[in-house]
PDB file of N, CA and C in Angstrom:
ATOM      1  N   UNK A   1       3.044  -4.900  -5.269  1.00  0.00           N
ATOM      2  CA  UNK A   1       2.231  -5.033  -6.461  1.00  0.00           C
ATOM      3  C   UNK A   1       2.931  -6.015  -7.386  1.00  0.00           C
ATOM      4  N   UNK A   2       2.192  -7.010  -7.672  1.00  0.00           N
ATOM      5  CA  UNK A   2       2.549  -8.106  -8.387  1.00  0.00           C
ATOM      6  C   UNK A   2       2.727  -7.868 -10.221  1.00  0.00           C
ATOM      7  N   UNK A   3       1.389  -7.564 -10.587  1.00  0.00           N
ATOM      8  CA  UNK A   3       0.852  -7.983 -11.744  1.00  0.00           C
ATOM      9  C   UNK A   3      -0.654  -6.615 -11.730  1.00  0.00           C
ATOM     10  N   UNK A   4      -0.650  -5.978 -12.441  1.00  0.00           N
ATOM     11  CA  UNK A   4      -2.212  -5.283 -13.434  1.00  0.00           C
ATOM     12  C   UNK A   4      -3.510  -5.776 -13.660  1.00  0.00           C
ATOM     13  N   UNK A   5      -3.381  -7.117 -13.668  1.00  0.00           N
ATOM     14  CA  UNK A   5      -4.830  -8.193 -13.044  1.00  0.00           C
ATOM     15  C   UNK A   5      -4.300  -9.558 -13.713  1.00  0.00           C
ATOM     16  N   UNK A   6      -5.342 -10.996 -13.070  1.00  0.00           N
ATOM     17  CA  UNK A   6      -5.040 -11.698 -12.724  1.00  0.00           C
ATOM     18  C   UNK A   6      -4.354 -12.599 -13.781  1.00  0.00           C
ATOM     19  N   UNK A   7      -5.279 -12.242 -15.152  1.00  0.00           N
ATOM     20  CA  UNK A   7      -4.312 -12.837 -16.431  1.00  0.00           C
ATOM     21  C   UNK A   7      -2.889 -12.774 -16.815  1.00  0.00           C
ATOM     22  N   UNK A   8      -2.496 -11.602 -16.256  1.00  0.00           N
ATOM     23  CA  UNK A   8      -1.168 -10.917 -16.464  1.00  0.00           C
ATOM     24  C   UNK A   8      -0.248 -11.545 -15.211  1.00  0.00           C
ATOM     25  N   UNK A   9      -1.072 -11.881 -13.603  1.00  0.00           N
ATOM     26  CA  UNK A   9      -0.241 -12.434 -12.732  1.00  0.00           C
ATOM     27  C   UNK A   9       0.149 -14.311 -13.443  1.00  0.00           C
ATOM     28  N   UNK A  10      -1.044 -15.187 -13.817  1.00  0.00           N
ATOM     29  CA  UNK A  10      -1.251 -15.959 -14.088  1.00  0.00           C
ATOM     30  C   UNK A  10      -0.581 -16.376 -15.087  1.00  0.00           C
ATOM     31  N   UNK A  11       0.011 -15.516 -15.852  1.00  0.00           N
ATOM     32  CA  UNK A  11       0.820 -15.791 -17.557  1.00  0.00           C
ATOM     33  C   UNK A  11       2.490 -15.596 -16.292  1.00  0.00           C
ATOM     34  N   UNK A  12       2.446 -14.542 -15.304  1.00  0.00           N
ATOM     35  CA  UNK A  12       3.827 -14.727 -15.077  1.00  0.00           C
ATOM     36  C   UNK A  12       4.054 -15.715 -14.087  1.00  0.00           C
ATOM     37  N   UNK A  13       3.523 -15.933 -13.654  1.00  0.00           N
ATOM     38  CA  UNK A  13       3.439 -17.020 -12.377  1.00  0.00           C
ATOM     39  C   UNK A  13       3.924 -18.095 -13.593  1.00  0.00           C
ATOM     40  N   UNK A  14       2.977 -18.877 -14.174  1.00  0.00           N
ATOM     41  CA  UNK A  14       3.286 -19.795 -15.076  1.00  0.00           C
ATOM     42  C   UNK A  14       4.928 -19.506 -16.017  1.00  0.00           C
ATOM     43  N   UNK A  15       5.399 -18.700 -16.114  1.00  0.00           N
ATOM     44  CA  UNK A  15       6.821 -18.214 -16.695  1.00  0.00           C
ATOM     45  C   UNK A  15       7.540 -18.596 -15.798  1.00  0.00           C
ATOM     46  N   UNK A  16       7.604 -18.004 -14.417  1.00  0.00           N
ATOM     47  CA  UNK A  16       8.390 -18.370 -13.284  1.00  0.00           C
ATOM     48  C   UNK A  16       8.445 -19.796 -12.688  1.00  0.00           C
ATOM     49  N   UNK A  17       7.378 -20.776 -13.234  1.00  0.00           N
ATOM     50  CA  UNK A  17       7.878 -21.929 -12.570  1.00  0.00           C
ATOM     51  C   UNK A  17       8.028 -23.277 -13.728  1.00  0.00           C
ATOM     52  N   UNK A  18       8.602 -22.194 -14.827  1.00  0.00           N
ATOM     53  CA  UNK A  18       9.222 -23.092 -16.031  1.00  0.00           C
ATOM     54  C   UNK A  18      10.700 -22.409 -15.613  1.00  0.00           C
ATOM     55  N   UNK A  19      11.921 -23.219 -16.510  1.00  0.00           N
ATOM     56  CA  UNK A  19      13.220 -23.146 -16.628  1.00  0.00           C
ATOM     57  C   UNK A  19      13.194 -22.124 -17.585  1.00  0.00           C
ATOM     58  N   UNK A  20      13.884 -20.791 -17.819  1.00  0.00           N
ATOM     59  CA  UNK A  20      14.698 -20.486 -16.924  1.00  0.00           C
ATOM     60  C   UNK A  20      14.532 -19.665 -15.199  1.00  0.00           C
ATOM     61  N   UNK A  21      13.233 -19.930 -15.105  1.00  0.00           N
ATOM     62  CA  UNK A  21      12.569 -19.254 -13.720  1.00  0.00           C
ATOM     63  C   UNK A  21      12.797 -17.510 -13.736  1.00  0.00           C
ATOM     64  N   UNK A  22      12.539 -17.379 -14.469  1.00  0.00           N
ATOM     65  CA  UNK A  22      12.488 -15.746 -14.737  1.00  0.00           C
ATOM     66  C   UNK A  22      11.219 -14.688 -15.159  1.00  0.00           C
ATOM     67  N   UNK A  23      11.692 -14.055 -15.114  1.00  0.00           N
ATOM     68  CA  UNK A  23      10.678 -12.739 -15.324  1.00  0.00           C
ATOM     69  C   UNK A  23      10.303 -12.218 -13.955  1.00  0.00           C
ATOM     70  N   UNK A  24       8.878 -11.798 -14.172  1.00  0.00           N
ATOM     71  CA  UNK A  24       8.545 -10.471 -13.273  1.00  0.00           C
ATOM     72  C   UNK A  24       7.778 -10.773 -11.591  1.00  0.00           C
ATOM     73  N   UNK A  25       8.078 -12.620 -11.810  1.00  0.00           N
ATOM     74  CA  UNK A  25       7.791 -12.846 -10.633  1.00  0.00           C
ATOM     75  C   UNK A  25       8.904 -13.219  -9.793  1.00  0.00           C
ATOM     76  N   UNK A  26      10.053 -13.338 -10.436  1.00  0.00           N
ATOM     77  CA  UNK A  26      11.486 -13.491  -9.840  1.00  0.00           C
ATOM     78  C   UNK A  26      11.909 -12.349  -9.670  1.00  0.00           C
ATOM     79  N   UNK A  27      11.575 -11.532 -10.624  1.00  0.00           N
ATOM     80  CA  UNK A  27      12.187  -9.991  -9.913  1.00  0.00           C
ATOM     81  C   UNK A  27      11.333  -9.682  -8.454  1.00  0.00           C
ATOM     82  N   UNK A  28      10.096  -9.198  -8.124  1.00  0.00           N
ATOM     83  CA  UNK A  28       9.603  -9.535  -7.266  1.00  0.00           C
ATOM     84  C   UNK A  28       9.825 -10.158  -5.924  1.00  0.00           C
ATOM     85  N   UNK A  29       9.970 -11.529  -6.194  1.00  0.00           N
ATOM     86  CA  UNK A  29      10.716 -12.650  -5.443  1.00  0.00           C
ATOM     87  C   UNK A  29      12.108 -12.211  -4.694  1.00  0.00           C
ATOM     88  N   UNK A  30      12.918 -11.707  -5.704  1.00  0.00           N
ATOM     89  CA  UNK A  30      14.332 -11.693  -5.592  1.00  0.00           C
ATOM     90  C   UNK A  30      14.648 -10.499  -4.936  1.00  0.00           C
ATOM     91  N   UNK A  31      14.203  -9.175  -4.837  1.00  0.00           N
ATOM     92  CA  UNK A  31      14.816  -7.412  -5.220  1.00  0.00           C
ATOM     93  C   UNK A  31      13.401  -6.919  -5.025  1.00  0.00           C
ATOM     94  N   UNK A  32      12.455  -7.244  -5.253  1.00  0.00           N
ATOM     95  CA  UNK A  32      11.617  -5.898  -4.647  1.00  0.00           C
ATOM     96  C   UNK A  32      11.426  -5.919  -3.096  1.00  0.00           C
ATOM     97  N   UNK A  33      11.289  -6.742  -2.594  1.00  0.00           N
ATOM     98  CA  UNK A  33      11.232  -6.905  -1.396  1.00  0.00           C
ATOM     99  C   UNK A  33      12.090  -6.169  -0.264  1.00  0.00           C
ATOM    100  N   UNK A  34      13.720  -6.188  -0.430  1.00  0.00           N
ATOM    101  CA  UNK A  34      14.599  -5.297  -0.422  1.00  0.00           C
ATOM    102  C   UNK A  34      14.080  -4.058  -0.828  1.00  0.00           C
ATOM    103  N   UNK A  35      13.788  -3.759  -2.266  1.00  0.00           N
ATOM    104  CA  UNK A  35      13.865  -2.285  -2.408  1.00  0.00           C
ATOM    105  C   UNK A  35      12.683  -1.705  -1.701  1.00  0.00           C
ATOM    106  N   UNK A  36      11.638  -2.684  -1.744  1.00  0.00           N
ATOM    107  CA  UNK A  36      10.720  -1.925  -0.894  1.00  0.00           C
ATOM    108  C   UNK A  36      10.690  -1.227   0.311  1.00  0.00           C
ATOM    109  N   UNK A  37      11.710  -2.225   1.411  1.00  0.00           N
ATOM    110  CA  UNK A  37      11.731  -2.269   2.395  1.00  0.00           C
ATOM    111  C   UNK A  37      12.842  -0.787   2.291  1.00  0.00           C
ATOM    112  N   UNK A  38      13.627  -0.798   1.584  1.00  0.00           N
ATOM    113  CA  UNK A  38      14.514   0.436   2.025  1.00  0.00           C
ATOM    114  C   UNK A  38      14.173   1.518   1.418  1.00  0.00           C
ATOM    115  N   UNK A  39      13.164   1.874   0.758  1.00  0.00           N
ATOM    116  CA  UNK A  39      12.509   3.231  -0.068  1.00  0.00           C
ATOM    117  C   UNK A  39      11.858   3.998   1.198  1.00  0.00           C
ATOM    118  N   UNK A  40      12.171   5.094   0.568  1.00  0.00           N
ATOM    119  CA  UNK A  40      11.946   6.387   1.739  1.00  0.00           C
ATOM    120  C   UNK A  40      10.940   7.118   0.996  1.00  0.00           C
ATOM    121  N   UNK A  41       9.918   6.901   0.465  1.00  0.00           N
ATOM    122  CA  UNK A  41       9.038   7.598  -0.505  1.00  0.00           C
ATOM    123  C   UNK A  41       7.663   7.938   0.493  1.00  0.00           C
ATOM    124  N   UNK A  42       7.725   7.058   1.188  1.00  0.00           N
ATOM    125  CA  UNK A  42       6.386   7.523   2.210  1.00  0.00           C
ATOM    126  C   UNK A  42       6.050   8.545   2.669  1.00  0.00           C
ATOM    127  N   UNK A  43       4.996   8.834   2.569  1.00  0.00           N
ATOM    128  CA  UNK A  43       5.179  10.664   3.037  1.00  0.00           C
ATOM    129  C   UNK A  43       4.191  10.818   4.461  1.00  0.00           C
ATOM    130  N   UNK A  44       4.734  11.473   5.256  1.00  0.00           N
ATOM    131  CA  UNK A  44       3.759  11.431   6.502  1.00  0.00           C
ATOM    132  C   UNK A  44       2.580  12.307   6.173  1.00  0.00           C
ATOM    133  N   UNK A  45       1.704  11.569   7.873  1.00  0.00           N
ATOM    134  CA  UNK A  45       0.307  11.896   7.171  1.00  0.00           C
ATOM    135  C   UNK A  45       0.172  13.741   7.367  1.00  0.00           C
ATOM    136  N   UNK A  46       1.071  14.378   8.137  1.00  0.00           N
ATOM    137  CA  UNK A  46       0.592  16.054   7.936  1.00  0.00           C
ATOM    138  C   UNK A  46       0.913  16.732   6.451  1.00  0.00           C
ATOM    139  N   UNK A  47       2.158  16.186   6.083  1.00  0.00           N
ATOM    140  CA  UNK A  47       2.407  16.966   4.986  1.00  0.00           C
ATOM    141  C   UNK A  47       1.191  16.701   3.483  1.00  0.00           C
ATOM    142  N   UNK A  48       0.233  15.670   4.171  1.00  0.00           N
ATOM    143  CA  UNK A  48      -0.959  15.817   3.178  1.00  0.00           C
ATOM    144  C   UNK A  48      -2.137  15.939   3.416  1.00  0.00           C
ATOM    145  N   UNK A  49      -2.162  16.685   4.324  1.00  0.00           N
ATOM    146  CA  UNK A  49      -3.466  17.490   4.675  1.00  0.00           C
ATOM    147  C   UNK A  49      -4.004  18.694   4.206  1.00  0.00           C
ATOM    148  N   UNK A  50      -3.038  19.442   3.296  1.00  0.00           N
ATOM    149  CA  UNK A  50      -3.158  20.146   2.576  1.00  0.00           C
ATOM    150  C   UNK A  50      -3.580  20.117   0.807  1.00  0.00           C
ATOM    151  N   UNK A  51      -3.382  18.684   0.842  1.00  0.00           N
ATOM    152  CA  UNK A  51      -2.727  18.066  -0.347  1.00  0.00           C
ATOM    153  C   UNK A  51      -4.068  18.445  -1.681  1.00  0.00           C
ATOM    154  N   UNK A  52      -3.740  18.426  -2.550  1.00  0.00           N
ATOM    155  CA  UNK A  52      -4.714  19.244  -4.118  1.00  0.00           C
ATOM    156  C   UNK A  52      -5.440  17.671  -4.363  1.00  0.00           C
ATOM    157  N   UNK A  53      -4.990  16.532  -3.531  1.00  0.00           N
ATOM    158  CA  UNK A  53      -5.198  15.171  -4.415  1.00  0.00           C
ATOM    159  C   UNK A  53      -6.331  15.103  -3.622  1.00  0.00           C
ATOM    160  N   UNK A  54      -7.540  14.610  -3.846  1.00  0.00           N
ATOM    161  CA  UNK A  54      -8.522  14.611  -2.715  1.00  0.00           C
ATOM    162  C   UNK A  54      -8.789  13.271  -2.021  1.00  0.00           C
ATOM    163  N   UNK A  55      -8.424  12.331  -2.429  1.00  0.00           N
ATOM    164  CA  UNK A  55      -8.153  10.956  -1.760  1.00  0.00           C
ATOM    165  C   UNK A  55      -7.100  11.095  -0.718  1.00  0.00           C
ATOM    166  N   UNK A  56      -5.825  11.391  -1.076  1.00  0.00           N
ATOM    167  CA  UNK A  56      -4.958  11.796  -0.202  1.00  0.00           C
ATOM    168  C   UNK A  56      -5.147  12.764   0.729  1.00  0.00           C
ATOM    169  N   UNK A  57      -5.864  13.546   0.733  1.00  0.00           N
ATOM    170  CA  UNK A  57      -6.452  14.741   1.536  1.00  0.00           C
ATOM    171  C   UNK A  57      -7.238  14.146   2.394  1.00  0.00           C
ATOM    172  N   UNK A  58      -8.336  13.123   1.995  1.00  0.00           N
ATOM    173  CA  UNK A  58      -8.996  12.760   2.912  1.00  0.00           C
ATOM    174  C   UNK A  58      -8.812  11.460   3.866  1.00  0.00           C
ATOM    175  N   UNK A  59      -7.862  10.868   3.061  1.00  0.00           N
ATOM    176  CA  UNK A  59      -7.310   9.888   4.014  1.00  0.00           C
ATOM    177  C   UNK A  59      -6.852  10.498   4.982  1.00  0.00           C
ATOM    178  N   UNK A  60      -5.290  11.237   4.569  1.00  0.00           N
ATOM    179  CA  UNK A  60      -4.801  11.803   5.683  1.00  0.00           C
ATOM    180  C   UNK A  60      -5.625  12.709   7.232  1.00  0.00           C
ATOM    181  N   UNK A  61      -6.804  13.025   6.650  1.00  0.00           N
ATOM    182  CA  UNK A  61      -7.668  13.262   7.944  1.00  0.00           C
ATOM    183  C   UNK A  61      -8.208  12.602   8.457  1.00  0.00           C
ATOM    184  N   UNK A  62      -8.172  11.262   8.148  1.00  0.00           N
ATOM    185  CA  UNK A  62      -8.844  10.265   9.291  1.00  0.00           C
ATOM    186  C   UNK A  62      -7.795  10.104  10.137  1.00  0.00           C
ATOM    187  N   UNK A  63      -6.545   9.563   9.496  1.00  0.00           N
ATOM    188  CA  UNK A  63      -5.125   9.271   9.879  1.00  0.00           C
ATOM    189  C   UNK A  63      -4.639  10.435  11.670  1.00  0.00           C
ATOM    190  N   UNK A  64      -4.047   9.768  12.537  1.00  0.00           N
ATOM    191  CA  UNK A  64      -3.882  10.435  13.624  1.00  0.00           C
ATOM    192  C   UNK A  64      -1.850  10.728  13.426  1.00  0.00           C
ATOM    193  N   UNK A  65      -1.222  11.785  13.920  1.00  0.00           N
ATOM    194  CA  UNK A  65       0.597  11.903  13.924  1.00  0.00           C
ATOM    195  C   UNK A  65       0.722  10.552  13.995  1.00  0.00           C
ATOM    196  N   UNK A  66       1.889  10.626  13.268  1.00  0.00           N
ATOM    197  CA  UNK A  66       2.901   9.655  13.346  1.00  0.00           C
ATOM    198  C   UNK A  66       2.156   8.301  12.191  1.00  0.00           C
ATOM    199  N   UNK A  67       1.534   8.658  11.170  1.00  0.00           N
ATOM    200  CA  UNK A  67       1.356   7.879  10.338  1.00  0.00           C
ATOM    201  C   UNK A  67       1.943   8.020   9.225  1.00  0.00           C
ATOM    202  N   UNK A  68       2.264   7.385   8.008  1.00  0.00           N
ATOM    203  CA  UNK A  68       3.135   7.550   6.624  1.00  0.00           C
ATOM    204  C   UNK A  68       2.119   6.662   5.775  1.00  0.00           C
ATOM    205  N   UNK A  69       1.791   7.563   4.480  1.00  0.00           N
ATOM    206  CA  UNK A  69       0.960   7.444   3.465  1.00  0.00           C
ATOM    207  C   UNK A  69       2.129   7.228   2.270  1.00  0.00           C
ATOM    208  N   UNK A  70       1.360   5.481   1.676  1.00  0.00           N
ATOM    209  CA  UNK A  70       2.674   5.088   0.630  1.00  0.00           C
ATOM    210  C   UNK A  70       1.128   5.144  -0.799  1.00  0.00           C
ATOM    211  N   UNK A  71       1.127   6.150  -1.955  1.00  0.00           N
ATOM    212  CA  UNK A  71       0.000   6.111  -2.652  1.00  0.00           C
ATOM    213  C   UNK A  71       0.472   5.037  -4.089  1.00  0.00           C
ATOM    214  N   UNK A  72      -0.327   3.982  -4.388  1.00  0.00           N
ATOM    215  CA  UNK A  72       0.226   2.988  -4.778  1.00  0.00           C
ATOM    216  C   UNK A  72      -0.992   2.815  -6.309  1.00  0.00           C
ATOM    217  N   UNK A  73      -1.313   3.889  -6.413  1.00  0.00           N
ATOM    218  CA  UNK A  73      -2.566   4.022  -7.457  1.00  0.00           C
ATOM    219  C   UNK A  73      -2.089   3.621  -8.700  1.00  0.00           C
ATOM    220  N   UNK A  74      -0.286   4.227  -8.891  1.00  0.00           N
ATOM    221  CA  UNK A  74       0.190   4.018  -9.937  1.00  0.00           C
ATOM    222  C   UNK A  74       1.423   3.319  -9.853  1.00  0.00           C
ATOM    223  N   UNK A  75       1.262   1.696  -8.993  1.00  0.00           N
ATOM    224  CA  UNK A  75       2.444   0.835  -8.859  1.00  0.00           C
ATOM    225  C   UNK A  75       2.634   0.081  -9.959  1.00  0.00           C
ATOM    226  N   UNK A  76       3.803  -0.493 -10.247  1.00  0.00           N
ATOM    227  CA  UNK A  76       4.516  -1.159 -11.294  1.00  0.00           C
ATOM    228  C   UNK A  76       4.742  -2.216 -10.675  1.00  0.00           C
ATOM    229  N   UNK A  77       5.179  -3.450 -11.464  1.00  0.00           N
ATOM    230  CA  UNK A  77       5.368  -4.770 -10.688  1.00  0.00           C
ATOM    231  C   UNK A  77       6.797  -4.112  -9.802  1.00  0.00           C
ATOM    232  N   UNK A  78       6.613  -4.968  -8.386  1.00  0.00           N
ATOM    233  CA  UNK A  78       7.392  -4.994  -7.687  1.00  0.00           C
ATOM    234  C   UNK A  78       7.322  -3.678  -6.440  1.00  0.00           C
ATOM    235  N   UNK A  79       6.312  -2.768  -6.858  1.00  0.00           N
ATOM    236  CA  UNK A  79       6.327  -1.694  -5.665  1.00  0.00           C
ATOM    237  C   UNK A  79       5.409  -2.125  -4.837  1.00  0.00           C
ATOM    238  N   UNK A  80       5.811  -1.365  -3.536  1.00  0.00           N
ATOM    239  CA  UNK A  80       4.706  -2.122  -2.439  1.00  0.00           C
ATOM    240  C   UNK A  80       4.500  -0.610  -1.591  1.00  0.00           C
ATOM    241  N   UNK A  81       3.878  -1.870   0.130  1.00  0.00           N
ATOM    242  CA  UNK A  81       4.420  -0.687   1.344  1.00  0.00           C
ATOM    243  C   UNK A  81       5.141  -1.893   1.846  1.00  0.00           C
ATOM    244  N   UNK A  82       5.939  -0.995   2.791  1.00  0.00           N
ATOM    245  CA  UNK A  82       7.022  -1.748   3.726  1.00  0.00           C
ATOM    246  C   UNK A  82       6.084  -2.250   5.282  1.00  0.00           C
ATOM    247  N   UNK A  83       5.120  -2.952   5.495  1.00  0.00           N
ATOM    248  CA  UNK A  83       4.210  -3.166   6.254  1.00  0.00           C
ATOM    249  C   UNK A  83       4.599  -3.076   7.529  1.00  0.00           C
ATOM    250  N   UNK A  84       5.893  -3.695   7.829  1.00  0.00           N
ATOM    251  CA  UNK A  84       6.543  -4.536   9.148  1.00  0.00           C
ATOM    252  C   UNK A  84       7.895  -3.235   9.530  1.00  0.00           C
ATOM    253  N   UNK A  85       7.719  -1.958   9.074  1.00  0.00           N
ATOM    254  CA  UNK A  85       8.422  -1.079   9.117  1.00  0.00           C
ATOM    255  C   UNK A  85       9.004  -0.829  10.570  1.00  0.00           C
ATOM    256  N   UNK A  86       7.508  -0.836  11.328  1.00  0.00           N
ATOM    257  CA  UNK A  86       7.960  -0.529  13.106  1.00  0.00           C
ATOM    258  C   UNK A  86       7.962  -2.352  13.543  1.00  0.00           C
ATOM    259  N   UNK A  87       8.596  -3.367  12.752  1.00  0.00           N
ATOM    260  CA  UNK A  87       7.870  -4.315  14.048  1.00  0.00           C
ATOM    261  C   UNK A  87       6.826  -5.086  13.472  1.00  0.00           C
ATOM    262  N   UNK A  88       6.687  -6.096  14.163  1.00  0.00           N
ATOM    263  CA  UNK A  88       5.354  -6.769  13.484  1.00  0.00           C
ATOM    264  C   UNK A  88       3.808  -6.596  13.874  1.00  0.00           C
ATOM    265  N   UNK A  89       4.190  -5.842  14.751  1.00  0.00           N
ATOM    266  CA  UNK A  89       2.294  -5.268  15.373  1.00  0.00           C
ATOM    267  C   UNK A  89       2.239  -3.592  14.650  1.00  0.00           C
ATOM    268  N   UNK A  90       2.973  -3.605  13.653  1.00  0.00           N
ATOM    269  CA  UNK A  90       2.547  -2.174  12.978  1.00  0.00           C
ATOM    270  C   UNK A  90       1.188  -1.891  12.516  1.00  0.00           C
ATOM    271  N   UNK A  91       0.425  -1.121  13.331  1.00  0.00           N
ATOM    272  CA  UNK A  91      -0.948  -0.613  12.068  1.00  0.00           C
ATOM    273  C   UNK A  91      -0.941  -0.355  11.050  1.00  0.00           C
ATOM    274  N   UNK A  92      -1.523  -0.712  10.039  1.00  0.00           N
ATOM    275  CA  UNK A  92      -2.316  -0.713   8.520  1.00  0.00           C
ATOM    276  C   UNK A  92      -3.593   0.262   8.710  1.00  0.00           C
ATOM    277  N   UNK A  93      -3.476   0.711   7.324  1.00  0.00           N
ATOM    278  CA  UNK A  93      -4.674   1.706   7.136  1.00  0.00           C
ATOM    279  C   UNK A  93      -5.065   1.548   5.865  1.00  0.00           C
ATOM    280  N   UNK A  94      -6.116   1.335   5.096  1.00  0.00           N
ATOM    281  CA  UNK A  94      -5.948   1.808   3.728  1.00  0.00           C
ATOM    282  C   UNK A  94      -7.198   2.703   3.352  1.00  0.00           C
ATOM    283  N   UNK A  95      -7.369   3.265   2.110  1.00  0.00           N
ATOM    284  CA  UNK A  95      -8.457   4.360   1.640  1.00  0.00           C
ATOM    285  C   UNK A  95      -9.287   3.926   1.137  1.00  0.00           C
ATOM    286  N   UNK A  96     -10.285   3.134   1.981  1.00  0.00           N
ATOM    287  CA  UNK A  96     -11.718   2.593   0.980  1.00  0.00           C
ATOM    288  C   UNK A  96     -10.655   1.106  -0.020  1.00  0.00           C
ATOM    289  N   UNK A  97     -11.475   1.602  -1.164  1.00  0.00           N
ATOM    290  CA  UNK A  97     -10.679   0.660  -2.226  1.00  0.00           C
ATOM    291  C   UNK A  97      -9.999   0.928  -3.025  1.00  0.00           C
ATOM    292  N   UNK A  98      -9.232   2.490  -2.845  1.00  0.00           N
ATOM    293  CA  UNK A  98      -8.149   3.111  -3.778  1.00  0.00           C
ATOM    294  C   UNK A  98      -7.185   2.421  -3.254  1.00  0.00           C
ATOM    295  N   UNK A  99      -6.041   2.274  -3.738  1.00  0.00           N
ATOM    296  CA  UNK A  99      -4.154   1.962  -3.574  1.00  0.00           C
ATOM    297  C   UNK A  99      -3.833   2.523  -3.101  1.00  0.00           C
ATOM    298  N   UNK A 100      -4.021   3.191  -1.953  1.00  0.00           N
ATOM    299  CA  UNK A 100      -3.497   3.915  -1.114  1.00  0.00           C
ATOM    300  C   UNK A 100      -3.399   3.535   0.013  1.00  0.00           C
ATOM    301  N   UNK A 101      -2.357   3.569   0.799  1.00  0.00           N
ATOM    302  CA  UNK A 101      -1.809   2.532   2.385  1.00  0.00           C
ATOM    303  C   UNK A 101      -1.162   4.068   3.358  1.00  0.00           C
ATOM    304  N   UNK A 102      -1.446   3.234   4.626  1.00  0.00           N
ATOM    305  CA  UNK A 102      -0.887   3.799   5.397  1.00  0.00           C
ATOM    306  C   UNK A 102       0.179   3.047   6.893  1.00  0.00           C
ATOM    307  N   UNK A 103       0.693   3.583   7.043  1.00  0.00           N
ATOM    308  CA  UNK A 103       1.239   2.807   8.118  1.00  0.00           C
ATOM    309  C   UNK A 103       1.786   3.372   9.517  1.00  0.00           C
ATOM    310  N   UNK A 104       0.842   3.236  10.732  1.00  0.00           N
ATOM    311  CA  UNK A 104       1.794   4.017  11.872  1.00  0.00           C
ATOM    312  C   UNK A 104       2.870   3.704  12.823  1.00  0.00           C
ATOM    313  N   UNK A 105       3.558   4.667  13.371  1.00  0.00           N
ATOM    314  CA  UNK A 105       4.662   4.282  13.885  1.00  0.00           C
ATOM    315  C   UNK A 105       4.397   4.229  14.923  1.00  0.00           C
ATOM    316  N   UNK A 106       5.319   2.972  15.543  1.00  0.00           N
ATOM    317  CA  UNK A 106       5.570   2.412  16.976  1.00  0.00           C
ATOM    318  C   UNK A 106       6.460   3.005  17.282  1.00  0.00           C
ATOM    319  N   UNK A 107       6.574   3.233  18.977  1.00  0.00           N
ATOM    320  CA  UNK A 107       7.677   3.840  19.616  1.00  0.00           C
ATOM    321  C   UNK A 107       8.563   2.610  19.843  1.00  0.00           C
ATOM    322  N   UNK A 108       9.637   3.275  20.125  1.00  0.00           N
ATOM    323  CA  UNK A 108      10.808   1.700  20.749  1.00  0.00           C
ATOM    324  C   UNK A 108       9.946   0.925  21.508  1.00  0.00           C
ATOM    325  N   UNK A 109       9.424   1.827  22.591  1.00  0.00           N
ATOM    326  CA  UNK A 109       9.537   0.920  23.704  1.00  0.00           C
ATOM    327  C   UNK A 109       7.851  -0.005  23.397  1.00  0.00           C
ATOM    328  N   UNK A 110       7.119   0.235  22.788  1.00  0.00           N
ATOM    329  CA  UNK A 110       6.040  -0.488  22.306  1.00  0.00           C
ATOM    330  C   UNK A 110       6.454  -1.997  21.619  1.00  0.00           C
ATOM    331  N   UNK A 111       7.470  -1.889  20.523  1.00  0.00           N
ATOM    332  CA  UNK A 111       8.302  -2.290  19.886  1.00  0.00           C
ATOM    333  C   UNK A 111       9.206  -3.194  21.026  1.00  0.00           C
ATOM    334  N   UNK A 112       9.872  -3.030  21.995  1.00  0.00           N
ATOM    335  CA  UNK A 112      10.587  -3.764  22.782  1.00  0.00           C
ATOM    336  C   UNK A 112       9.245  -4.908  23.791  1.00  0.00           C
ATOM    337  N   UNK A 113       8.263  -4.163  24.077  1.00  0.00           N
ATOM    338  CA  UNK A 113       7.356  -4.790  24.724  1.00  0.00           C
ATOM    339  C   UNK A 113       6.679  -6.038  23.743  1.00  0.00           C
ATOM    340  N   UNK A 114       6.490  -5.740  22.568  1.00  0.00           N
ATOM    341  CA  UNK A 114       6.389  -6.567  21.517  1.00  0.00           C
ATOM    342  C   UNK A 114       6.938  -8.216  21.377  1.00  0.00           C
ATOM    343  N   UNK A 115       8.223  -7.315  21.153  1.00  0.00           N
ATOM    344  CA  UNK A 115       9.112  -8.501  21.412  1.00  0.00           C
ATOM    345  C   UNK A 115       9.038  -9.363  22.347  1.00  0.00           C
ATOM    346  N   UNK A 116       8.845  -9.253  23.862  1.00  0.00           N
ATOM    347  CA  UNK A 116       8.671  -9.426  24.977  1.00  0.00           C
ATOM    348  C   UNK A 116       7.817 -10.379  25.055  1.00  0.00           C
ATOM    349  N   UNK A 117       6.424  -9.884  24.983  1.00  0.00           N
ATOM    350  CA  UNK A 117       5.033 -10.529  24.928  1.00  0.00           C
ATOM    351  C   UNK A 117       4.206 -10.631  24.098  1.00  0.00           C
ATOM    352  N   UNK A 118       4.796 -10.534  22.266  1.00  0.00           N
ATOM    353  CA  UNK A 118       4.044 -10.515  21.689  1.00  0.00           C
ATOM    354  C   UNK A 118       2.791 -10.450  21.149  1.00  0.00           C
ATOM    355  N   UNK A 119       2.977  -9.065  22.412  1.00  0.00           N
ATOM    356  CA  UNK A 119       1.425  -7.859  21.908  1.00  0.00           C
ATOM    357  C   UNK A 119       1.595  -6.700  21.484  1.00  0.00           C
TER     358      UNK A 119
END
């Protein structure tokens, strides 16, 4: 998540490619990417099948094991999902048009075949 809408990306974009190249698209740029990638906040898809949230409830029942729900309804610049988590043929999921993502896991050896033949 970049920016809250496009005026707000557009005012920082334009900040970032004046001197001193800063703000909230260099943070971004620089450190979210990293932090994204190493945040453990994802929650798999059983432990929200129960869930009181009803978006999350109903995503997670389309969702089959071995998926992880990252809910992004209330992201700040710089939070994401970690897309490329298993690999680069990882499935994507998302909920209609809420902020809500999903992502399933590859086994190794899917993951090694990948590599292989890039399928």
């Amino acid at each position: 998540h970049q920016s809250p809408d496009l005026a707000a990306f557009l005012a920082d974009y334009l900040r970032f490619h004046a001197a001193p190249h800063d703000g909230p698209v260099a943070e971004v740029v620089g450190e979210a990417i990293r932090r994204v990638r190493d945040q453990t906040i994802d929650v798999p898809r059983a432990a929200l099948l129960d869930s009181p949230d009803e978006v999350l409830r109903g995503f997670a029942r389309r969702l089959e094991d071995g998926w992880f729900i990252r809910d992004l309804r209330r992201a700040r610049p710089g939070d994401g999902m970690p897309i490329g988590r298993f690999g680069p043929r990882t499935p994507l999921a998302r909920a209609g048009q809420e902020f809500v993502f999903a992502y399933g896991s590859r086994t190794r050896w899917q993951r090694v075949k990948t590599w292989f033949t890039g399928r």
